[in-house]
N, C-alpha and C. Protein backbone atom coordinates (compact mmCIF):
# COMPACT_ATOMS: atom_id res chain seq x y z
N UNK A 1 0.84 -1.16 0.00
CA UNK A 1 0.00 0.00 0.00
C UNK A 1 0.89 1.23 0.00
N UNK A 2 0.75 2.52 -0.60
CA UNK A 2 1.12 4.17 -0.59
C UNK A 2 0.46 4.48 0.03
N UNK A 3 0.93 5.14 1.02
CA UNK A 3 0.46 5.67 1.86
C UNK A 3 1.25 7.30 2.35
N UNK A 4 0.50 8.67 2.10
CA UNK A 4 0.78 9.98 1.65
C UNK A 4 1.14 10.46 2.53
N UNK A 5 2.60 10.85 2.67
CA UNK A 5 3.19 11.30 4.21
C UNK A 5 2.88 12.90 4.20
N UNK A 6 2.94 13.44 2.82
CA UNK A 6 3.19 15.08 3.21
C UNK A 6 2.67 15.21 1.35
N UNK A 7 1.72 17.07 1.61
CA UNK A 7 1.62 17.40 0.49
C UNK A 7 1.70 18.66 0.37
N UNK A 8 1.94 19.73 -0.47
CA UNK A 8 1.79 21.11 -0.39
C UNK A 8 1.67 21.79 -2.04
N UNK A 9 1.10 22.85 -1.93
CA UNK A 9 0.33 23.43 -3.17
C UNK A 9 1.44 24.71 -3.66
N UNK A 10 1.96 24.03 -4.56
CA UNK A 10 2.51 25.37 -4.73
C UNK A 10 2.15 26.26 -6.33
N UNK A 11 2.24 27.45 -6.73
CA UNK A 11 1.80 28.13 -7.74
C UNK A 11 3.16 28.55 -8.06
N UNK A 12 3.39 27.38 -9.91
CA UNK A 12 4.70 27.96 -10.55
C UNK A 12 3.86 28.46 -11.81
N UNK A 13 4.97 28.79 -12.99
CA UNK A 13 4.95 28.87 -14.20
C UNK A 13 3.89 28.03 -15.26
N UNK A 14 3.57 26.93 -14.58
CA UNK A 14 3.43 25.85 -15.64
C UNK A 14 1.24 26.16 -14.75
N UNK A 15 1.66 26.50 -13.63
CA UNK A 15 -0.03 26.58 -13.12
C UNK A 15 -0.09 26.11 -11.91
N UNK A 16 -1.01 25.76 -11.10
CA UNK A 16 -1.22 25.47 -9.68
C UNK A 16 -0.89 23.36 -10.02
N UNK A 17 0.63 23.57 -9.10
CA UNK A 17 1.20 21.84 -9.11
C UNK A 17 1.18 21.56 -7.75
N UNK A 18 1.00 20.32 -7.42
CA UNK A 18 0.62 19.61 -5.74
C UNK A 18 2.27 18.74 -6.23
N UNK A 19 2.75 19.29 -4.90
CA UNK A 19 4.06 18.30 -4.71
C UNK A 19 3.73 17.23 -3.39
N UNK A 20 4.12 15.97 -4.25
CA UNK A 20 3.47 15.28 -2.72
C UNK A 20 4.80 14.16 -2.12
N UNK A 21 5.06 13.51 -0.91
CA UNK A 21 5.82 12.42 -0.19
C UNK A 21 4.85 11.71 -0.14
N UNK A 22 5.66 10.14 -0.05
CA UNK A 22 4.60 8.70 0.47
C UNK A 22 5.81 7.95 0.54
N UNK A 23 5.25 6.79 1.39
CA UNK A 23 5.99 5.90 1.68
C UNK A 23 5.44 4.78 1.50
N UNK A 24 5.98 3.18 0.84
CA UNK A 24 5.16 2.07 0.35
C UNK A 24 5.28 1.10 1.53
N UNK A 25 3.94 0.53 1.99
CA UNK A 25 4.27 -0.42 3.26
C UNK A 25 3.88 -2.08 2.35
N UNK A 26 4.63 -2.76 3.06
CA UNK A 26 3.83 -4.10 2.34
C UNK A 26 2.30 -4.58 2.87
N UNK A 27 1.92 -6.09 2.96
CA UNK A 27 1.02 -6.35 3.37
C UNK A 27 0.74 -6.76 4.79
N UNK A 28 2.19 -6.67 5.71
CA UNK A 28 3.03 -7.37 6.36
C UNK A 28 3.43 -6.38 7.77
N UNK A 29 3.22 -4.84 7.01
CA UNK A 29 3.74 -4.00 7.54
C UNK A 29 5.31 -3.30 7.34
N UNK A 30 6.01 -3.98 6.54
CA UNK A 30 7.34 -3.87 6.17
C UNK A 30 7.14 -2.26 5.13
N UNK A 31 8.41 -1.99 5.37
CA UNK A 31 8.46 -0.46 5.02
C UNK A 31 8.84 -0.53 3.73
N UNK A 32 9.19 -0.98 2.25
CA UNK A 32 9.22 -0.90 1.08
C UNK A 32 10.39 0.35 0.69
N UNK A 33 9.84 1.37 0.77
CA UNK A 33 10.15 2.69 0.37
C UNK A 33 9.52 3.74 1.25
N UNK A 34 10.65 4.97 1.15
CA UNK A 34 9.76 5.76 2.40
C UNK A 34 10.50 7.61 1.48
N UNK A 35 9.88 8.62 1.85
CA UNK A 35 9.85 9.68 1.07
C UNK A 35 10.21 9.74 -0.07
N UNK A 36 9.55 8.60 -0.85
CA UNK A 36 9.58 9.25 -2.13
C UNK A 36 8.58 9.88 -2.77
N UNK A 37 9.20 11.23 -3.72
CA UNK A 37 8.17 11.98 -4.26
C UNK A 37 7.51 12.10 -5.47
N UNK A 38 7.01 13.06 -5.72
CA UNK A 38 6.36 13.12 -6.83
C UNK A 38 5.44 14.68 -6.89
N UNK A 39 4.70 14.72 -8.17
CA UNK A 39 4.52 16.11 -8.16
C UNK A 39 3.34 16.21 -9.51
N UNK A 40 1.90 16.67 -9.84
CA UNK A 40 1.66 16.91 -11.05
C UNK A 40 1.34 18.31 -11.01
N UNK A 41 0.61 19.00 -12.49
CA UNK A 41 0.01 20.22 -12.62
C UNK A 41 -1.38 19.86 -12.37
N UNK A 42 -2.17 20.64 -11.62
CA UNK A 42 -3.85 20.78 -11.05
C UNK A 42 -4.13 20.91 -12.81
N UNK A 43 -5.10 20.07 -13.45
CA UNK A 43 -5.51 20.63 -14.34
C UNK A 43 -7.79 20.10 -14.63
N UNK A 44 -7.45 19.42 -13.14
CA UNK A 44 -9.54 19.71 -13.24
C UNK A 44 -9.89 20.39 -11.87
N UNK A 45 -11.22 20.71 -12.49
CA UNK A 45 -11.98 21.74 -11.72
C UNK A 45 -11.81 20.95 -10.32
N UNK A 46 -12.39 20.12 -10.24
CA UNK A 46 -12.57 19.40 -8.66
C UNK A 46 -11.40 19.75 -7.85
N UNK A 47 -10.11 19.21 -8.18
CA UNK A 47 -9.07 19.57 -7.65
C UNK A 47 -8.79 21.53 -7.43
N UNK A 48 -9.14 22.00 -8.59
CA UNK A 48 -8.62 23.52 -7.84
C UNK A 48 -9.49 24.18 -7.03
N UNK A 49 -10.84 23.56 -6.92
CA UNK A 49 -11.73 24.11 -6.03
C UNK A 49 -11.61 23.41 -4.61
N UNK A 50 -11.26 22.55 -4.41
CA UNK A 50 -10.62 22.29 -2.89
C UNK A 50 -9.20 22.51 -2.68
N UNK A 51 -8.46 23.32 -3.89
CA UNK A 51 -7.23 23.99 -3.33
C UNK A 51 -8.12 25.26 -2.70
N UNK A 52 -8.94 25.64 -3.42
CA UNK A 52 -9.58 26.91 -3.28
C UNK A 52 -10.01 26.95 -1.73
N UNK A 53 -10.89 25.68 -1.19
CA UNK A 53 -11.55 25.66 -0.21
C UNK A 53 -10.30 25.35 0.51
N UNK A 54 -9.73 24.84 1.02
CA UNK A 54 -8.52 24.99 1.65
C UNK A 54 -7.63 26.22 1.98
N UNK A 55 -7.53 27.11 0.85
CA UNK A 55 -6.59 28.21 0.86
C UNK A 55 -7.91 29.45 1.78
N UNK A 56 -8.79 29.18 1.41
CA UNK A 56 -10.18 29.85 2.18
C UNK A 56 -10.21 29.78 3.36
N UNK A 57 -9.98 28.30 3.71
CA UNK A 57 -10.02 27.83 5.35
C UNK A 57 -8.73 28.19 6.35
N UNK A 58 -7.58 28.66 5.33
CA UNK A 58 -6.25 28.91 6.25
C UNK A 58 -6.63 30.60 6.15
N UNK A 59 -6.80 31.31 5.66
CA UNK A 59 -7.10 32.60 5.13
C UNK A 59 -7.99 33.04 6.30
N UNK A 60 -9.40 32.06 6.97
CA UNK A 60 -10.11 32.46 7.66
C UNK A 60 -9.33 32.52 8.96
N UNK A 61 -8.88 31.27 8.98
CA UNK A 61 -7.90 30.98 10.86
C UNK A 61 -6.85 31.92 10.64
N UNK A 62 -6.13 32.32 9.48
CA UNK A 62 -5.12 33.72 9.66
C UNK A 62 -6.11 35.49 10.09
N UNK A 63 -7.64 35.28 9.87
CA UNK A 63 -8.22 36.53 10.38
C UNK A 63 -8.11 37.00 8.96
N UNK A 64 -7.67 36.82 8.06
CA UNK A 64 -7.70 37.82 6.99
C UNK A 64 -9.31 37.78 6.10
């Protein structure tokens, strides 16, 4: 199983890309692989509207 240690949104050149960590466990519990990454460009609606709702929800707890 992948299982998603860490993710974060960042806004380059190419458009809004999610860089993400995971680590692969077996069936067993055995650790496989551990921070490896990966990264695409946001390119459907679903996805940039819960970047949206997210960036909304830190925006509110910052008071702004």
């Amino acid at each position: 199983m992948k299982k998603v240690t860490s993710f974060t949104h960042l806004v380059t050149g190419e458009g809004d890309r999610i860089a993400y960590t995971y680590s692969e466990i077996s069936e067993d519990g055995n650790i496989l692989s551990q921070n490896t990454k990966g990264n695409f460009i946001v390119t459907d609606a679903d996805t940039l509207s819960a970047i949206e709702t997210i960036d909304r929800i830190i925006n509110q707890k910052l008071g702004d």
